[in-house]
Protein backbone atom coordinates (compact mmCIF):
# COMPACT_ATOMS: atom_id res chain seq x y z
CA UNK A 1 -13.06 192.54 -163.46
CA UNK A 2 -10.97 191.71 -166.49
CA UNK A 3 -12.65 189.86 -169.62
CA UNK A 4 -11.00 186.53 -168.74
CA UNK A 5 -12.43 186.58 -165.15
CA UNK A 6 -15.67 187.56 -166.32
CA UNK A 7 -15.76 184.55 -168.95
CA UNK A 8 -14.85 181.93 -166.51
CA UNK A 9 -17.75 182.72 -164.57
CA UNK A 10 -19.83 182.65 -167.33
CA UNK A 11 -18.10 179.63 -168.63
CA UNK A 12 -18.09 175.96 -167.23
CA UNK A 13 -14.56 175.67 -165.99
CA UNK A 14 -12.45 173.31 -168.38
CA UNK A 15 -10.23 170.05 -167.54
CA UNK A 16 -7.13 169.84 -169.39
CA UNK A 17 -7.88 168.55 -172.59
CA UNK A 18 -5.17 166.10 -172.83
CA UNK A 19 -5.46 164.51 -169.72
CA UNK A 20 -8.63 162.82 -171.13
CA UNK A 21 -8.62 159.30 -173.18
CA UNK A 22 -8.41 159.76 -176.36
CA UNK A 23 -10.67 156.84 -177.49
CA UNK A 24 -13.61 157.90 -174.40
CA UNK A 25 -12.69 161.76 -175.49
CA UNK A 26 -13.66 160.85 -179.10
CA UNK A 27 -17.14 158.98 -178.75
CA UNK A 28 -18.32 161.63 -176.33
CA UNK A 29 -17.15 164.47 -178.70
CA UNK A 30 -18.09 163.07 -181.83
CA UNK A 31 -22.01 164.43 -182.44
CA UNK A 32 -23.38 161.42 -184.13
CA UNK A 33 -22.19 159.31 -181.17
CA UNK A 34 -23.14 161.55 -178.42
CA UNK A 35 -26.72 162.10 -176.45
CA UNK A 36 -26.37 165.63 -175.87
CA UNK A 37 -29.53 167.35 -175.87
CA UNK A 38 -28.89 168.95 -179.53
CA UNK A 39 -29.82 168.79 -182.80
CA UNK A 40 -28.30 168.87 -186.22
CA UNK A 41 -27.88 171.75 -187.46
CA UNK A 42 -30.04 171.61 -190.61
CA UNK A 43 -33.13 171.65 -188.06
CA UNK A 44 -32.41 175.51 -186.93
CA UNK A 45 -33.66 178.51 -188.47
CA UNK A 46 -32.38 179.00 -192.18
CA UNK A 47 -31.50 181.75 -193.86
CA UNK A 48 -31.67 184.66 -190.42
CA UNK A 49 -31.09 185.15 -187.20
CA UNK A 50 -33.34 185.67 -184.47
CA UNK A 51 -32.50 186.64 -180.41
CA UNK A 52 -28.98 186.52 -182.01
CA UNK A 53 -25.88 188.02 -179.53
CA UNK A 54 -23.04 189.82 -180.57
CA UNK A 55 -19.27 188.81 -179.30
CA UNK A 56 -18.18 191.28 -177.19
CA UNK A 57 -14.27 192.21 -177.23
CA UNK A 58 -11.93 189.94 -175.40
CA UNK A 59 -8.00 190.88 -176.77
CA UNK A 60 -6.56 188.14 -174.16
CA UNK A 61 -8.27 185.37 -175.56
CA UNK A 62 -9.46 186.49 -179.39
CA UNK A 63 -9.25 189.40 -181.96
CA UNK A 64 -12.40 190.10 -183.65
CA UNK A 65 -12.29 190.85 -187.45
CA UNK A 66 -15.28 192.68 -187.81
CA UNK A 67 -17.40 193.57 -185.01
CA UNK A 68 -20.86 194.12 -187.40
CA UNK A 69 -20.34 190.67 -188.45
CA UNK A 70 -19.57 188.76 -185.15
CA UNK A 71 -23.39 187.89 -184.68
CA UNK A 72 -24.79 184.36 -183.93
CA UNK A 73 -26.82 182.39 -182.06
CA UNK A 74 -25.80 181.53 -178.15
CA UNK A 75 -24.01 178.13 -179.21
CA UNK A 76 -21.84 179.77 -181.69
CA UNK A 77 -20.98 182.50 -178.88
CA UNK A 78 -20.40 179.77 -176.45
CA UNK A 79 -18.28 177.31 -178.77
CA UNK A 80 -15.93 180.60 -179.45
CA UNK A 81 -16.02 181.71 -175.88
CA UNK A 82 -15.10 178.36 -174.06
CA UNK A 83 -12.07 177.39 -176.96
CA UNK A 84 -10.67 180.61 -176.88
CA UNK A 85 -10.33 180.03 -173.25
CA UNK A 86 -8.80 176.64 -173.54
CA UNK A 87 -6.61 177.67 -175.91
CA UNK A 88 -5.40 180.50 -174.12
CA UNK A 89 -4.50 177.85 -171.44
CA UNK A 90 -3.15 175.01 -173.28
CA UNK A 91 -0.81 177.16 -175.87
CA UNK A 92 -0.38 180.44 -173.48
CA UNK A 93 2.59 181.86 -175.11
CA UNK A 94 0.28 181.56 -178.86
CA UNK A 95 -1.33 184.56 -180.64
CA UNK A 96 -5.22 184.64 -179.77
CA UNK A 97 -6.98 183.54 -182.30
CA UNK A 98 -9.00 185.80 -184.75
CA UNK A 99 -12.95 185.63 -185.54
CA UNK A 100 -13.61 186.27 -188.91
CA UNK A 101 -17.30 186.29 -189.80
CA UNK A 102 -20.30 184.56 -188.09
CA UNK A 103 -23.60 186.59 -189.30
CA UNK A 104 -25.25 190.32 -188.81
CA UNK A 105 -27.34 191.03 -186.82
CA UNK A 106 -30.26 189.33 -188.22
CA UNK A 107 -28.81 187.13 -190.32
CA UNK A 108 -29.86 187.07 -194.20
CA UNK A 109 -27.20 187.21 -197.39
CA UNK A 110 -23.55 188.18 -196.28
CA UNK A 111 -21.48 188.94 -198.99
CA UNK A 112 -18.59 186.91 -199.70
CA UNK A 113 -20.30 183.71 -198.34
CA UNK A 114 -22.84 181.02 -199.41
CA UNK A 115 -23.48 180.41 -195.77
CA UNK A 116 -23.28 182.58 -192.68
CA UNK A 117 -26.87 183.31 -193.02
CA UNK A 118 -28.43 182.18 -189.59
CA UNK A 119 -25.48 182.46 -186.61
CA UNK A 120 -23.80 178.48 -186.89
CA UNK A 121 -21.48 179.33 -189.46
CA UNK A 122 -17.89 181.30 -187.81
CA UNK A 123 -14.31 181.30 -189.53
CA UNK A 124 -11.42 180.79 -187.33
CA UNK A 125 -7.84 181.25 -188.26
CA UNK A 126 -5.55 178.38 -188.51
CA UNK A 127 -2.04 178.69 -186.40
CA UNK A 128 1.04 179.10 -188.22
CA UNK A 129 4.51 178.72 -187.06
CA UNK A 130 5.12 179.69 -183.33
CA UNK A 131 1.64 179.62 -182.45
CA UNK A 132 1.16 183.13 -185.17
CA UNK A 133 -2.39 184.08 -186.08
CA UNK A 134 -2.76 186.74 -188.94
CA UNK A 135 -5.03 188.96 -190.05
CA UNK A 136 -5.91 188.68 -193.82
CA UNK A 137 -4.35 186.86 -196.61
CA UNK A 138 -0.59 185.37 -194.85
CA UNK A 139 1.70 185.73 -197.65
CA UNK A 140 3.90 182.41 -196.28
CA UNK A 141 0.15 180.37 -196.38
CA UNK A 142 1.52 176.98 -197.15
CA UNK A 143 0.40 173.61 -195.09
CA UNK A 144 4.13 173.28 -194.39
CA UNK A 145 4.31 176.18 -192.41
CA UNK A 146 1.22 175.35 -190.10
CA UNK A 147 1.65 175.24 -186.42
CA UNK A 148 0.21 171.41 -186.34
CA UNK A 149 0.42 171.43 -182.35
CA UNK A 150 -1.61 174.58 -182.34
CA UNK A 151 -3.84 173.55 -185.31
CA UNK A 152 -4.83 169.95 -183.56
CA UNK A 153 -5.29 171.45 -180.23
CA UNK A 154 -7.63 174.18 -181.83
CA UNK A 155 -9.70 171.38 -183.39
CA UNK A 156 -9.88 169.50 -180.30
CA UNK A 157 -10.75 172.29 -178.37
CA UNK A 158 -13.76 173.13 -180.41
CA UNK A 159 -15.17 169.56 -180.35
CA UNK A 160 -14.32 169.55 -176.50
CA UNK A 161 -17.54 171.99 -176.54
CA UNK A 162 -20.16 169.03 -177.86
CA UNK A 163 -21.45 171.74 -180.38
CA UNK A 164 -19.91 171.37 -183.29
CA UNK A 165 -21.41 169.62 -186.21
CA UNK A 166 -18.54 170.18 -188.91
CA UNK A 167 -14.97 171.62 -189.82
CA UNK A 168 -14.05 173.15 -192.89
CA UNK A 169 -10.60 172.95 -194.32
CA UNK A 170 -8.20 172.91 -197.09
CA UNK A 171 -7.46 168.89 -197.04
CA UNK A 172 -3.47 169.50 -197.86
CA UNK A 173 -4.02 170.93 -193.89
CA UNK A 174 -5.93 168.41 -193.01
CA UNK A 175 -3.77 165.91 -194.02
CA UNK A 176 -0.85 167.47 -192.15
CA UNK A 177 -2.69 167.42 -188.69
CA UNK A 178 -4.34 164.57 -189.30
CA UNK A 179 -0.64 162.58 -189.32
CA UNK A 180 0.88 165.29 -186.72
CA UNK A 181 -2.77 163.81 -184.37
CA UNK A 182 -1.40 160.26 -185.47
CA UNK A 183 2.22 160.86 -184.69
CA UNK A 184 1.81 162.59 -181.58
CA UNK A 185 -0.33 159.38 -179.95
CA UNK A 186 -3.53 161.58 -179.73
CA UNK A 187 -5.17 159.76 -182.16
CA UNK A 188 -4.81 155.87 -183.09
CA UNK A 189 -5.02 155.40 -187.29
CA UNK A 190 -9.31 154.31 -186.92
CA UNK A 191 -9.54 157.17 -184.44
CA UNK A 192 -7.99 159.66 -186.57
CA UNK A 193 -10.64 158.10 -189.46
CA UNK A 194 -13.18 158.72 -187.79
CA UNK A 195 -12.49 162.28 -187.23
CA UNK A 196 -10.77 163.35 -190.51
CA UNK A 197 -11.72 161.16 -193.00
CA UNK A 198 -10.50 160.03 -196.64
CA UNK A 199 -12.24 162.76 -198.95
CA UNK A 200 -12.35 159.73 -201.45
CA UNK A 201 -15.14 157.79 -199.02
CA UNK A 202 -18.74 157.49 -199.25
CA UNK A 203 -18.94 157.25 -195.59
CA UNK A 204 -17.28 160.05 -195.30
CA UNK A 205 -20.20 162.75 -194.00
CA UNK A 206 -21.64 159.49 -191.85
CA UNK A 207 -19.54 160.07 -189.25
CA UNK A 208 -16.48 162.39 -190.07
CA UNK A 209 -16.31 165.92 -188.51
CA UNK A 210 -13.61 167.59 -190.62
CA UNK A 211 -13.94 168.19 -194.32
CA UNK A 212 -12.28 169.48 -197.46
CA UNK A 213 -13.63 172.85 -198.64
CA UNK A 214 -11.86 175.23 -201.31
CA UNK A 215 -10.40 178.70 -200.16
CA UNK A 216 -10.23 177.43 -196.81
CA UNK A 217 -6.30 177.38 -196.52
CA UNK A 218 -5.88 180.32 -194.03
CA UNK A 219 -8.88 179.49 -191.78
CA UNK A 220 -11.29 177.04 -190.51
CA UNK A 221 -15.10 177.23 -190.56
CA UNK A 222 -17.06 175.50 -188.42
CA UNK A 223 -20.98 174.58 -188.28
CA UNK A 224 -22.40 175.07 -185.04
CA UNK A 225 -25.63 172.47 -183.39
CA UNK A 226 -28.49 173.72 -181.99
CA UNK A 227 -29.66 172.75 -178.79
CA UNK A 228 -33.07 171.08 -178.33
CA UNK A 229 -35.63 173.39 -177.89
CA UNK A 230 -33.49 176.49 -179.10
């Protein structure tokens, strides 16, 4: 049975992302406005990782970085797992998108990071032109040459799950989706707000999902929840 098989049946099979309302999509997505049985973030186990799984291979739908540093907790798993599938559908002719670095296998100090320390922390890589995911530093990495299609479908995707907490991101790319979302008619100017919101705002971490963070040009990191009871 081939890896994509396999994941569907261990995966809830996904509706079309864009044949949901946009303004419905976003106050079920949104964390703060949902009653999913989770909890933030903060409230899981800091600093390891316990009863942590590994992501296995899957070359259709993602290219792991480092397999030694691909550990994490099931949500993490399951947020990579079910938007690498959707994105495999949505964008089929697009590179599959690389994993950089959740945790190891029991979580603790990673080098190179602050966080990554308990299995909700993963780095994705942003699209660039044609749908292209690299490996390593891109030597064209400029917001102009993003694939904003790609980019805002990836984002949606991973708050299709209900998991995610936050998104990490250079804010030159986030402004760039954040118009393309606006443009496009996926996103009215308060929905778009709400999701990305002005850097400058207090309100900002009240109820915005994707944020500015340094160094984070050629990739996204996201902050998994935990469920209740987990």
């Amino acid at each position: 049975m081939s890896t994509l098989a396999l994941l569907s049946l261990l995966v809830p099979a996904l509706q079309p992302s864009l044949a949901q309302p946009m303004g419905p999509w976003l106050d079920e997505a949104l964390p703060l406005a949902s009653d999913a049985p989770v909890r933030v973030a903060g409230a899981c186990a800091q600093g390891y990782l316990s009863g942590g799984i590994q992501l296995k291979p899957a070359p259709q739908l993602y290219d792991i970085w480092f397999e030694d540093r691909v550990w994490g907790r099931p949500e993490a798993i399951e947020v990579i797992t079910r938007t690498a599938e959707e994105m495999a559908w949505l964008l089929p002719g697009a590179d599959p998108i690389i994993v950089g670095d959740i945790s190891t296998r029991y979580g603790g100090e990673l080098k190179g990071h602050l966080t990554h320390r308990s299995g909700i922390d993963l780095d994705i890589s942003v699209y660039w032109l044609g749908g292209m995911t690299y490996k390593g530093d891109y030597p064209k990495a400029s917001p102009m040459n993003l694939d904003l299609e790609a980019n805002w479908l990836l984002i949606k995707s991973l708050m299709d799950t209900g998991l995610v907490e936050r998104i990490l991101l250079d804010q030159r790319n986030i402004d760039r989706i954040k118009q393309y979302a606006i443009d496009s008619g996926s996103l009215d100017p308060k929905e778009a707000e709400r999701m990305f919101p002005n850097p400058k705002s207090r309100d900002r971490f009240k109820t915005g999902v994707v944020h500015h963070a340094r160094d984070h040009q050629e990739h996204l990191h996201i902050r998994v929840l935990c469920r209740m009871g987990s």
